[in-house]
PDB file of N, CA and C in Angstrom:
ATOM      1  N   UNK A   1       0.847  -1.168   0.000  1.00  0.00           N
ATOM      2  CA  UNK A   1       0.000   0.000   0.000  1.00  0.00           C
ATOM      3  C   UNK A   1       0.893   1.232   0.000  1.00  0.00           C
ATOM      4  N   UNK A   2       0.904   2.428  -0.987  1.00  0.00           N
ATOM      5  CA  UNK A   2       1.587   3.474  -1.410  1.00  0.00           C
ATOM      6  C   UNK A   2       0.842   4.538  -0.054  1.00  0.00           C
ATOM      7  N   UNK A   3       1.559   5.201   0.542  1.00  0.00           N
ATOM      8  CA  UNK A   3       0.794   5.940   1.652  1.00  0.00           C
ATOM      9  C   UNK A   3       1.567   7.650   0.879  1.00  0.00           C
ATOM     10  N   UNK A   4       0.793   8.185   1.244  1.00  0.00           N
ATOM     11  CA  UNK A   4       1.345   9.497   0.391  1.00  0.00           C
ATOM     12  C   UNK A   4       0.814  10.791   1.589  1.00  0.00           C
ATOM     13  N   UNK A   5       1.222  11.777   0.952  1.00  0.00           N
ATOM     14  CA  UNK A   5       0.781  12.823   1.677  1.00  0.00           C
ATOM     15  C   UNK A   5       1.122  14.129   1.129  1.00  0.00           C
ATOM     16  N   UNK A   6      -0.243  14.899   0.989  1.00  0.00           N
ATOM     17  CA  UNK A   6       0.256  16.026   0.271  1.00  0.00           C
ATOM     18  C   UNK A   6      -1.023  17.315   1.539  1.00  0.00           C
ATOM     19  N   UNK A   7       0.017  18.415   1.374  1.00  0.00           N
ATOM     20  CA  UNK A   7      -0.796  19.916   2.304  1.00  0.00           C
ATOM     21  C   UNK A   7      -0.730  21.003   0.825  1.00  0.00           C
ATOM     22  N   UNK A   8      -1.666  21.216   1.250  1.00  0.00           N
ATOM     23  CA  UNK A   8      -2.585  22.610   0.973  1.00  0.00           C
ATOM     24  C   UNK A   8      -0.839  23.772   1.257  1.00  0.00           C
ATOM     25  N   UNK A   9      -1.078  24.712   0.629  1.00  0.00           N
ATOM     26  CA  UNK A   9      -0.033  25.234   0.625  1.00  0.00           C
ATOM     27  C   UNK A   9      -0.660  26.687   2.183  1.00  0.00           C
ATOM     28  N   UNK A  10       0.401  27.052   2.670  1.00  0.00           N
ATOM     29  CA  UNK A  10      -0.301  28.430   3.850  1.00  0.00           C
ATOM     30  C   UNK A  10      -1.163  29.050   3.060  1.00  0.00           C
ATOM     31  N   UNK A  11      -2.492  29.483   3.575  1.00  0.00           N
ATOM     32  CA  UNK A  11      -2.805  30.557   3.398  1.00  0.00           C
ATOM     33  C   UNK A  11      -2.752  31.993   3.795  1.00  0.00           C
ATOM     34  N   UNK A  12      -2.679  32.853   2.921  1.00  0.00           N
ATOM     35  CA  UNK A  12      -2.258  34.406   4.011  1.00  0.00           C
ATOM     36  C   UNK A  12      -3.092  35.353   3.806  1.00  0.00           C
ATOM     37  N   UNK A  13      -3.322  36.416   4.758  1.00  0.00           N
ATOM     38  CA  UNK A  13      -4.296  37.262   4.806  1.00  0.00           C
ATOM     39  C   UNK A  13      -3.195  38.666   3.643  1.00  0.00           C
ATOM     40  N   UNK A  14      -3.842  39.593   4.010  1.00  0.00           N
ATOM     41  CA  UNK A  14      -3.310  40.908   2.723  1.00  0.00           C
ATOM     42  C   UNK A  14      -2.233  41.175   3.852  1.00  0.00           C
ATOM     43  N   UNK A  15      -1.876  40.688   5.427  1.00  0.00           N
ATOM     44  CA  UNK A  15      -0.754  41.269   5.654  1.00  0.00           C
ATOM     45  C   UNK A  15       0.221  40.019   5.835  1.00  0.00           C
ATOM     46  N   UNK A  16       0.328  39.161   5.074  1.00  0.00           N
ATOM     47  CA  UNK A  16       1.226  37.835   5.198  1.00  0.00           C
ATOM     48  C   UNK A  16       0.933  37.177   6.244  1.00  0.00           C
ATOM     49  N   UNK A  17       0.517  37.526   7.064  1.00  0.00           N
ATOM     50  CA  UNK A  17       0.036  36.382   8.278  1.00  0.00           C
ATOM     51  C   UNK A  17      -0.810  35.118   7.823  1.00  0.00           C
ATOM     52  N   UNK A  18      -0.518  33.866   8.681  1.00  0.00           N
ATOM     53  CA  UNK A  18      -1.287  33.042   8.291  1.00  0.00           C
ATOM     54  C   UNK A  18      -2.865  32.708   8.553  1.00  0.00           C
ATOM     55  N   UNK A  19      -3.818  32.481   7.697  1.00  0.00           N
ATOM     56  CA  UNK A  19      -5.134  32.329   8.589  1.00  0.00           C
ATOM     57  C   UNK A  19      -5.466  30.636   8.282  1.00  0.00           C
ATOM     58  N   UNK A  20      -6.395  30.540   9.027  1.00  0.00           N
ATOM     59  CA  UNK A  20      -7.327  29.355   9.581  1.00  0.00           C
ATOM     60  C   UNK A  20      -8.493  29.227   8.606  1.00  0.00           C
ATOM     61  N   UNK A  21      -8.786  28.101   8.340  1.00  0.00           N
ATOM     62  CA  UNK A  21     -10.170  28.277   7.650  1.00  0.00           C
ATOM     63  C   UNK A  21     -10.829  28.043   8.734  1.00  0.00           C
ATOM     64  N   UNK A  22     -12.288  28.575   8.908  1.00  0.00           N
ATOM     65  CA  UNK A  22     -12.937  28.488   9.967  1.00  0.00           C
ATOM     66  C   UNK A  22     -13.849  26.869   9.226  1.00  0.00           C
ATOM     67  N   UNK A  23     -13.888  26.230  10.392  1.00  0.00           N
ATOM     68  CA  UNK A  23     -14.734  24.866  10.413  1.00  0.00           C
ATOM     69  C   UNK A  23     -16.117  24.852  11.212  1.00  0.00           C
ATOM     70  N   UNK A  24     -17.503  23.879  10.932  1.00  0.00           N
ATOM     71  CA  UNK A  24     -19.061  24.368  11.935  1.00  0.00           C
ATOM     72  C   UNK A  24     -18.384  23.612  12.615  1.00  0.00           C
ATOM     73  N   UNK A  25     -17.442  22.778  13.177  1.00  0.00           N
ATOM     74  CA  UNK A  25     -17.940  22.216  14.701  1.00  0.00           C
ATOM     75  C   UNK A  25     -18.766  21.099  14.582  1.00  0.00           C
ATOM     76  N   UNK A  26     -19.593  21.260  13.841  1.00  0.00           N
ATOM     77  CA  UNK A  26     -20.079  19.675  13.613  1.00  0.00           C
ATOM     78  C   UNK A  26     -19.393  18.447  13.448  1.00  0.00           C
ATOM     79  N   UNK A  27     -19.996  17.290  14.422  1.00  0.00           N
ATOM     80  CA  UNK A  27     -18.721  16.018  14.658  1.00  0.00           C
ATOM     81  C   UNK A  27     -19.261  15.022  12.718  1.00  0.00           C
ATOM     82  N   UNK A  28     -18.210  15.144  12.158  1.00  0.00           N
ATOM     83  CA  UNK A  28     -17.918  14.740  11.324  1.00  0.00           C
ATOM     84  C   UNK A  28     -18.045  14.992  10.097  1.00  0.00           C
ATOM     85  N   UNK A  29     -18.918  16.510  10.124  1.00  0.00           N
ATOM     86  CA  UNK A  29     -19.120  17.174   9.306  1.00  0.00           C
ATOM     87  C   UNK A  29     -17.610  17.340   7.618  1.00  0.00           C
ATOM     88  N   UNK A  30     -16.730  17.291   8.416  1.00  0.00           N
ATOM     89  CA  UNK A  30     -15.614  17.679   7.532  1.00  0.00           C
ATOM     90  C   UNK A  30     -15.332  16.087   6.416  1.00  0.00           C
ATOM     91  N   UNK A  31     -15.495  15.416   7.786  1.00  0.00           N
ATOM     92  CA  UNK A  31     -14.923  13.728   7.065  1.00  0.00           C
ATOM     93  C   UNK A  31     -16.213  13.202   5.974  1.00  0.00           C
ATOM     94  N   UNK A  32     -17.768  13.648   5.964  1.00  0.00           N
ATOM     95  CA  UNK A  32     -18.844  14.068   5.405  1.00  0.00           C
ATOM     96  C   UNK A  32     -18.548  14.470   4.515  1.00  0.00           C
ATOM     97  N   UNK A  33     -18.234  15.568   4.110  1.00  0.00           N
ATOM     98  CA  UNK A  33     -17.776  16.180   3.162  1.00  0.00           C
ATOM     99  C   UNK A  33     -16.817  16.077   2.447  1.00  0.00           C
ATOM    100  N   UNK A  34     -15.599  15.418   2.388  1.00  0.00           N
ATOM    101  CA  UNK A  34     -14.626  14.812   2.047  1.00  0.00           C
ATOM    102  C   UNK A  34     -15.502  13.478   1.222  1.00  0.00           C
ATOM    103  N   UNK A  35     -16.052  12.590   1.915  1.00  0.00           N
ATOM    104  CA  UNK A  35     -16.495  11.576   1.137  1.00  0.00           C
ATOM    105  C   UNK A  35     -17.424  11.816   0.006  1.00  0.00           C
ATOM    106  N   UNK A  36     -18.792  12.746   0.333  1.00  0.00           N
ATOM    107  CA  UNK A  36     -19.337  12.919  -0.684  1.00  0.00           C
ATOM    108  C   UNK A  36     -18.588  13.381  -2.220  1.00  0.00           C
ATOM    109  N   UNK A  37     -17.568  14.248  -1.547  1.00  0.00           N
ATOM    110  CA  UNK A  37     -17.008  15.309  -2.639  1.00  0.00           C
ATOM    111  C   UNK A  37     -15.720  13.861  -3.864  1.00  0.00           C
ATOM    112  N   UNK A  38     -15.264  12.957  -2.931  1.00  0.00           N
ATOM    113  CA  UNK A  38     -14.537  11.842  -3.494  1.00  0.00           C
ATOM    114  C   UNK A  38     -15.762  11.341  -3.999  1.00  0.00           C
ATOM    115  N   UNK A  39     -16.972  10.706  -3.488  1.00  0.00           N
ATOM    116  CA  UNK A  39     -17.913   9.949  -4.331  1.00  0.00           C
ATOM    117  C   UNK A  39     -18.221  10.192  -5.547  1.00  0.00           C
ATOM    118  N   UNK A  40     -18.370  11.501  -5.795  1.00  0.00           N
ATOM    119  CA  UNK A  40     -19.131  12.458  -6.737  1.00  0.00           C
ATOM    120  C   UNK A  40     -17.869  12.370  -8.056  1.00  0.00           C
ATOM    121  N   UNK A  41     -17.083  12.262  -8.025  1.00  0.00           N
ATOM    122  CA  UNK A  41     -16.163  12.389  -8.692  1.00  0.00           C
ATOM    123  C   UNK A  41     -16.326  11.501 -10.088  1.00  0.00           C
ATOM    124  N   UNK A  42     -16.329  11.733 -10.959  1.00  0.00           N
ATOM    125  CA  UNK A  42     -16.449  10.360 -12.318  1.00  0.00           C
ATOM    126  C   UNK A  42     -14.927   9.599 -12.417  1.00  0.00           C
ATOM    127  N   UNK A  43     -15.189   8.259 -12.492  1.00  0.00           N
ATOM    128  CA  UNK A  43     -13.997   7.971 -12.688  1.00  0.00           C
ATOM    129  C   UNK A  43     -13.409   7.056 -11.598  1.00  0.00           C
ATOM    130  N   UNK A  44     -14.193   7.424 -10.115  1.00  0.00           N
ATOM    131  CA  UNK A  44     -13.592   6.592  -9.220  1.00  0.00           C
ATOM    132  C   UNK A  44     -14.427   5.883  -8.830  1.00  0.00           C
ATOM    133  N   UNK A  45     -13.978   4.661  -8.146  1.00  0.00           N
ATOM    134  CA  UNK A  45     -14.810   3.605  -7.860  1.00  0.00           C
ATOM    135  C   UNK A  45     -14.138   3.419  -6.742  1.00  0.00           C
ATOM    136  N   UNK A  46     -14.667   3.205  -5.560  1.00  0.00           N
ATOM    137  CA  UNK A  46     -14.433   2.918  -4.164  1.00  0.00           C
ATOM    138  C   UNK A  46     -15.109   1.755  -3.910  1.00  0.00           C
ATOM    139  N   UNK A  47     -14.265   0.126  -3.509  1.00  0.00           N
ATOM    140  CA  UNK A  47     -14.726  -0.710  -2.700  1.00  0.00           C
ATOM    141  C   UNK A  47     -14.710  -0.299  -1.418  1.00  0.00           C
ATOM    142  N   UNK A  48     -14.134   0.425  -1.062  1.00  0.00           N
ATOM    143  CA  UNK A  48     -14.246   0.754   0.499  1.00  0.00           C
ATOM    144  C   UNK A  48     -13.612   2.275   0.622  1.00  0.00           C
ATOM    145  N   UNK A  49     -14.161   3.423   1.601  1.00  0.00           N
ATOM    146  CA  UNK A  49     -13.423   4.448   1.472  1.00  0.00           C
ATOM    147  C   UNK A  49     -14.077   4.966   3.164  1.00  0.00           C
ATOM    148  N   UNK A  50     -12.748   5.290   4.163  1.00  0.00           N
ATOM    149  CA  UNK A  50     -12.893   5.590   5.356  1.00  0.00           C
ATOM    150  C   UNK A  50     -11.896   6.907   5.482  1.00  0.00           C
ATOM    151  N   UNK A  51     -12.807   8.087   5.851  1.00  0.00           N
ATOM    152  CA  UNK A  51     -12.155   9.140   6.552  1.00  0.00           C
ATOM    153  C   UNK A  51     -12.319   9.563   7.466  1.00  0.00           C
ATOM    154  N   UNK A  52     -11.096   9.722   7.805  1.00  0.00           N
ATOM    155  CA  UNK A  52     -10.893  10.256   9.933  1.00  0.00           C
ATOM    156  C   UNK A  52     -10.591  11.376   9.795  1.00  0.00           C
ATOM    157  N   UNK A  53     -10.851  12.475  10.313  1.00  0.00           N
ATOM    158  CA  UNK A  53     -10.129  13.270  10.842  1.00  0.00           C
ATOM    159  C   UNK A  53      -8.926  13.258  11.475  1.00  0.00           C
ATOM    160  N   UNK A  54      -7.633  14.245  11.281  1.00  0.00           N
ATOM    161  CA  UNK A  54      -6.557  14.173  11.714  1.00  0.00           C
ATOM    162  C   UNK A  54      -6.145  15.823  11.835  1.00  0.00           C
ATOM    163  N   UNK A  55      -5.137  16.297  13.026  1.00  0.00           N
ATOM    164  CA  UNK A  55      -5.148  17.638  12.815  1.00  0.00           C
ATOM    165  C   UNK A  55      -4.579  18.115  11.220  1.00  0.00           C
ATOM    166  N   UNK A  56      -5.323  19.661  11.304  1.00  0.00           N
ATOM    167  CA  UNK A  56      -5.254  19.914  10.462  1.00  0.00           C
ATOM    168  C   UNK A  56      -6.562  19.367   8.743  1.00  0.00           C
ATOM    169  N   UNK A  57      -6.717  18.444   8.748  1.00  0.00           N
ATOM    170  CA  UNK A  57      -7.431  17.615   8.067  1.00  0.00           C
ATOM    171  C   UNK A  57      -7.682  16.210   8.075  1.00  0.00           C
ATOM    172  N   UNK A  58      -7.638  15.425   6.857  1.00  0.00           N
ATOM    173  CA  UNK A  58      -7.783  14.052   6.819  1.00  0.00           C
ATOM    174  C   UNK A  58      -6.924  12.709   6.354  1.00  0.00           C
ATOM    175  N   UNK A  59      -7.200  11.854   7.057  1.00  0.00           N
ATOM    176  CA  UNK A  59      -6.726  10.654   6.419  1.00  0.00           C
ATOM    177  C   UNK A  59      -7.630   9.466   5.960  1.00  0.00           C
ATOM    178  N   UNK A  60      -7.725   9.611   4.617  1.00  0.00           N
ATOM    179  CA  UNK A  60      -7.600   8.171   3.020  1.00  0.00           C
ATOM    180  C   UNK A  60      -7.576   6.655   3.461  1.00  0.00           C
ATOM    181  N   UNK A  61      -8.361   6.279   3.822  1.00  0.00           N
ATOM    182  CA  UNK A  61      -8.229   4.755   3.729  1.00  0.00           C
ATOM    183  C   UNK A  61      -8.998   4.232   3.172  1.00  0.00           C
ATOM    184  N   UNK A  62      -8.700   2.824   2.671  1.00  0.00           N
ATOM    185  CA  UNK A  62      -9.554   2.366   1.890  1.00  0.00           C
ATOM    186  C   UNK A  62      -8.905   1.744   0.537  1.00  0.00           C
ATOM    187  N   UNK A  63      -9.849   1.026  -0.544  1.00  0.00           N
ATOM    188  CA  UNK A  63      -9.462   0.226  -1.781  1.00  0.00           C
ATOM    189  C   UNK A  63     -10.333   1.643  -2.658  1.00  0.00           C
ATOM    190  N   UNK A  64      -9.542   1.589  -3.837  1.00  0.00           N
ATOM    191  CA  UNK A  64      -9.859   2.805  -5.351  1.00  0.00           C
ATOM    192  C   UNK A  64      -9.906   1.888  -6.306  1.00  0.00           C
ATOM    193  N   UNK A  65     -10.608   1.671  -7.474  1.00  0.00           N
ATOM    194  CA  UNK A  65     -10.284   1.146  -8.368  1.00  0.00           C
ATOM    195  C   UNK A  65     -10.455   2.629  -9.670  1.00  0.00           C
ATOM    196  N   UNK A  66      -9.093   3.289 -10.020  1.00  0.00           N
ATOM    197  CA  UNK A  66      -9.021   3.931 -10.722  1.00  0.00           C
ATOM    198  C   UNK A  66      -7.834   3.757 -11.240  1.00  0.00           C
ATOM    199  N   UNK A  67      -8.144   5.097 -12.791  1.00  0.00           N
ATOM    200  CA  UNK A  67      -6.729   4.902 -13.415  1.00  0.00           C
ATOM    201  C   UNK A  67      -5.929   6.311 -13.011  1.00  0.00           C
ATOM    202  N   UNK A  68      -6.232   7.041 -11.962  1.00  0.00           N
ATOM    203  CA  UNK A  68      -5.801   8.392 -11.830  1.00  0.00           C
ATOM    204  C   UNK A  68      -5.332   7.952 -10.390  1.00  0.00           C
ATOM    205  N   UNK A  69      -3.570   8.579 -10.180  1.00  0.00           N
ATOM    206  CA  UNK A  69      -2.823   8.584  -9.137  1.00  0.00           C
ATOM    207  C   UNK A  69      -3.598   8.863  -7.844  1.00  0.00           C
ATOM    208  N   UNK A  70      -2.470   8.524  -7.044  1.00  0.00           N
ATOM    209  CA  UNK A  70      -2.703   8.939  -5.533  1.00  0.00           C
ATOM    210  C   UNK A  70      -2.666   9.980  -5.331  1.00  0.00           C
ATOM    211  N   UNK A  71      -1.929  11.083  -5.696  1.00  0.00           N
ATOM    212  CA  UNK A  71      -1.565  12.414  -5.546  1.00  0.00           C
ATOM    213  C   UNK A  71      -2.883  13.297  -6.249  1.00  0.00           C
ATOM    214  N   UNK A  72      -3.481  12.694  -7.425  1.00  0.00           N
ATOM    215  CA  UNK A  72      -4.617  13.302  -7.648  1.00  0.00           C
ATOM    216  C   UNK A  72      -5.768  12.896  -6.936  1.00  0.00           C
ATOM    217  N   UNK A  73      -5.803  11.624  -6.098  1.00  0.00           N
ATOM    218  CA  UNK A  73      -6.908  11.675  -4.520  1.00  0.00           C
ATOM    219  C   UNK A  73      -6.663  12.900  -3.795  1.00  0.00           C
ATOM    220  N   UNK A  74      -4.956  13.105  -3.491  1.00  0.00           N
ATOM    221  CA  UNK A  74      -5.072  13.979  -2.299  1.00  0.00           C
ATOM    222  C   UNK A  74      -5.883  15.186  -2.798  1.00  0.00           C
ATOM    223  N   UNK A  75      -5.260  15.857  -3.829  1.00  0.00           N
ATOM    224  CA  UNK A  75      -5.741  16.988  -4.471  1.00  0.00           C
ATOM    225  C   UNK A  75      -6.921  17.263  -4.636  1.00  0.00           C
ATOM    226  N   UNK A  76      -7.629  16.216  -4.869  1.00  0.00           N
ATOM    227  CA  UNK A  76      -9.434  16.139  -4.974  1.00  0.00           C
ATOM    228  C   UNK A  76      -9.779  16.807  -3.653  1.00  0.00           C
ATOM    229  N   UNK A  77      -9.389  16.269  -2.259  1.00  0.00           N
ATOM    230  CA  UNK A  77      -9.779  15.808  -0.889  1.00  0.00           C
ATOM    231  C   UNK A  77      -9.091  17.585  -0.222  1.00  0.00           C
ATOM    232  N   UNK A  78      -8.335  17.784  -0.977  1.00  0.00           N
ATOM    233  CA  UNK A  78      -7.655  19.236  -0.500  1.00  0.00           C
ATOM    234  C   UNK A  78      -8.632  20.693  -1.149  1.00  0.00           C
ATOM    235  N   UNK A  79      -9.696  19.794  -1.584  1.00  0.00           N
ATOM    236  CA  UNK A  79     -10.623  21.179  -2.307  1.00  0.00           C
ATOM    237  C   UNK A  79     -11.602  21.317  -1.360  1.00  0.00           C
ATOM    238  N   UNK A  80     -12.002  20.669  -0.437  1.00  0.00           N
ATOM    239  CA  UNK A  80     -12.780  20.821  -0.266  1.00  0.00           C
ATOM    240  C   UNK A  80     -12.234  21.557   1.640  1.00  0.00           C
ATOM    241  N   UNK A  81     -13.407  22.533   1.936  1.00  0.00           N
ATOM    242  CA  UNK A  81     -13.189  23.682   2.406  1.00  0.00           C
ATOM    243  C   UNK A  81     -12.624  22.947   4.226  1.00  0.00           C
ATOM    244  N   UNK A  82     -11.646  23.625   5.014  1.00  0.00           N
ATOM    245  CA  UNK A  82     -11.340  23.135   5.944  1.00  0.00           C
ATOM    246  C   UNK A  82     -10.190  21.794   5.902  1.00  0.00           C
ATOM    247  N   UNK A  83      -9.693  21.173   4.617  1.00  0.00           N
ATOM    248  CA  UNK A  83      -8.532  20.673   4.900  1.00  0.00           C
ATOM    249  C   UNK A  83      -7.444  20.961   4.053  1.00  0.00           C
ATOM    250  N   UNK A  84      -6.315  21.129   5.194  1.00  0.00           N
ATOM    251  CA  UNK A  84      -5.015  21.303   4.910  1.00  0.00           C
ATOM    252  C   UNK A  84      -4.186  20.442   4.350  1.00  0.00           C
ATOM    253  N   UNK A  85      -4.855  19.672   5.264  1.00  0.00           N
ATOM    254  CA  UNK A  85      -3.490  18.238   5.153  1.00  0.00           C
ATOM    255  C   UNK A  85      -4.111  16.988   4.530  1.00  0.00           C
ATOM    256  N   UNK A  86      -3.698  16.338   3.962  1.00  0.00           N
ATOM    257  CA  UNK A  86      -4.198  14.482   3.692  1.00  0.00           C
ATOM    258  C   UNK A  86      -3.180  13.724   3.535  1.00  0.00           C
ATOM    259  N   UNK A  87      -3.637  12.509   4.413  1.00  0.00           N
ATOM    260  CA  UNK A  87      -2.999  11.431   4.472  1.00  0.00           C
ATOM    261  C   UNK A  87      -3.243  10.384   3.612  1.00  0.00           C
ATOM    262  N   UNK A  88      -2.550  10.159   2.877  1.00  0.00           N
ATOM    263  CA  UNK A  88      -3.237   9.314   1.775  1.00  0.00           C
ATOM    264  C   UNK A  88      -3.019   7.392   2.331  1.00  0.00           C
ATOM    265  N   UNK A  89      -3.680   6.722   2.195  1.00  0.00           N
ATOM    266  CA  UNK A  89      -3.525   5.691   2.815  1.00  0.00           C
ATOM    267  C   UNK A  89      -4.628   4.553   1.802  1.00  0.00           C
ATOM    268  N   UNK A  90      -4.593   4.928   0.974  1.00  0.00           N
ATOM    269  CA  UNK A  90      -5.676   4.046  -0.301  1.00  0.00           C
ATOM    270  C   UNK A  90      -5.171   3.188  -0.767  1.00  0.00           C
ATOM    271  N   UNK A  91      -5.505   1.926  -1.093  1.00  0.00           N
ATOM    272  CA  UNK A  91      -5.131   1.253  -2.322  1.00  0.00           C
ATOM    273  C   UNK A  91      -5.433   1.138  -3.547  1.00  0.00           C
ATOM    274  N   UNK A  92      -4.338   1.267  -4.410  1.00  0.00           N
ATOM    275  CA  UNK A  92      -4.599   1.387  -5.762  1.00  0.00           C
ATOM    276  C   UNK A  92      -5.090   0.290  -6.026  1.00  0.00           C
ATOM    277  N   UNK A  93      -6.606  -0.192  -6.927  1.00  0.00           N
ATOM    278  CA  UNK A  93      -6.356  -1.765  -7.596  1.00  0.00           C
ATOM    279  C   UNK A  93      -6.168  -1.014  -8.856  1.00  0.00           C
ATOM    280  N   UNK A  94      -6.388  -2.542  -9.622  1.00  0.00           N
ATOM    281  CA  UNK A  94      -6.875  -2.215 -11.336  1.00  0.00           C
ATOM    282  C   UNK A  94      -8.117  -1.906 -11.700  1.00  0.00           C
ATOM    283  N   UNK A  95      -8.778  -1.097 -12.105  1.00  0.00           N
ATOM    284  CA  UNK A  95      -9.970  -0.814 -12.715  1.00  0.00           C
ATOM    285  C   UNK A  95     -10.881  -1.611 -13.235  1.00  0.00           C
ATOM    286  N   UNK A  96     -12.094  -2.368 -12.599  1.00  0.00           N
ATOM    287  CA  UNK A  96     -12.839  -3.443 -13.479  1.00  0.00           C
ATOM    288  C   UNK A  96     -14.190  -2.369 -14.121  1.00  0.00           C
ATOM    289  N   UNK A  97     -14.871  -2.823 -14.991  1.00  0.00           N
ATOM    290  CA  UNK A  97     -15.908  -2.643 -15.326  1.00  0.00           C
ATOM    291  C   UNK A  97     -17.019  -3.002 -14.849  1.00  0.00           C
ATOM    292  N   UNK A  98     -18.481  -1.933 -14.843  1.00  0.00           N
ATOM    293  CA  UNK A  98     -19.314  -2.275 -14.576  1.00  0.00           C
ATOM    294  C   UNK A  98     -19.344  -2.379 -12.387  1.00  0.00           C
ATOM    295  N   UNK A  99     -18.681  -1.588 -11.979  1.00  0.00           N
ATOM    296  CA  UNK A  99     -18.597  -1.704 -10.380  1.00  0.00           C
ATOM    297  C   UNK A  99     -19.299  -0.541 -10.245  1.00  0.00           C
ATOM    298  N   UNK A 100     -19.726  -0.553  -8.581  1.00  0.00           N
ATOM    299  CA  UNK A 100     -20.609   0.965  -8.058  1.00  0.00           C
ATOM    300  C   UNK A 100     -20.077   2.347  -7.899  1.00  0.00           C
ATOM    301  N   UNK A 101     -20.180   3.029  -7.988  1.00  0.00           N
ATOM    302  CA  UNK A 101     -19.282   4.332  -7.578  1.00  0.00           C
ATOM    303  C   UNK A 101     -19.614   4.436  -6.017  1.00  0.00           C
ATOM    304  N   UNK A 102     -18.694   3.988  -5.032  1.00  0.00           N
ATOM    305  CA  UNK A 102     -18.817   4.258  -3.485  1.00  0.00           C
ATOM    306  C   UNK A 102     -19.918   3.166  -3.059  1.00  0.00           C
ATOM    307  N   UNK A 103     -19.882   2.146  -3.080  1.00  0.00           N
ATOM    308  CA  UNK A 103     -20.069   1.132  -2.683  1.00  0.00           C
ATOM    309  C   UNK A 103     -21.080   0.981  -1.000  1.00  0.00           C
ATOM    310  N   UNK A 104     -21.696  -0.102  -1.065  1.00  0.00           N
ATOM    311  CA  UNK A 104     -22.242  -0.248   0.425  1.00  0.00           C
ATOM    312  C   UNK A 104     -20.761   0.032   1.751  1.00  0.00           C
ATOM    313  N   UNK A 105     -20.248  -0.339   1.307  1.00  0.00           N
ATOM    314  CA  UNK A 105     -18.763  -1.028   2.433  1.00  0.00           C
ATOM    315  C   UNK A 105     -18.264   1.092   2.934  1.00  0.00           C
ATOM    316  N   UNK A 106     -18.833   1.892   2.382  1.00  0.00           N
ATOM    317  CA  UNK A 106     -18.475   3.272   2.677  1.00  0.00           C
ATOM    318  C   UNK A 106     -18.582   3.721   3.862  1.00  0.00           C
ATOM    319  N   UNK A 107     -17.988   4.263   4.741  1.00  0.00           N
ATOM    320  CA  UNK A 107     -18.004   4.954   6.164  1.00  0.00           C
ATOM    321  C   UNK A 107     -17.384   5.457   6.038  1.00  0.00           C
ATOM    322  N   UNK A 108     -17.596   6.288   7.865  1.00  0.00           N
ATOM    323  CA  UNK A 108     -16.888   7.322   8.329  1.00  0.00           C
ATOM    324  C   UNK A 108     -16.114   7.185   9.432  1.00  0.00           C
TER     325      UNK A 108
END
């Protein structure tokens, strides 16, 4: 299993300081949002896909059956509002035909 990891670059306000994205506080709201936003995606197929929260953002677990890298998971998972960081922790398979996009086996 290829474990990867890619951050969001600082963000800065107009006087170089760094800011925070503000997050609701809602318990799992972020890891929620992370999955839908990977589900939605064309192209990927998830036998299994689990995100935790980790500071800063999230960590990737789980089986992919795609033909697009790991580094373009993180990047997907880094759009969406409130994470910095991802831990990539997926497995690549080979791509079959005819599978579900995000599967029963999906959690949080």
């Amino acid at each position: 299993m290829k474990k990867s990891r890619l951050r969001r670059p600082a963000l800065t306000d107009a006087s170089g300081s760094k800011t925070e994205l503000s997050e609701s506080g809602k318990p799992h709201c972020l890891e929620q949002e992370v999955l839908r936003h990977l589900c939605s995606q064309p192209g990927l197929k998830f036998s299994s896909l689990v995100v935790h929260r980790i500071p800063a953002g999230v960590c990737l677990e789980g089986s992919l059956q795609s033909t697009c890298g790991c580094d373009d998971i993180s990047r997907l998972a880094l759009q969406v509002a409130g994470v910095n960081d991802v831990l990539n922790r997926l497995l690549l398979l080979p791509q079959q035909p005819e599978e579900e996009n995000c599967g029963s086996n999906s959690s949080i």
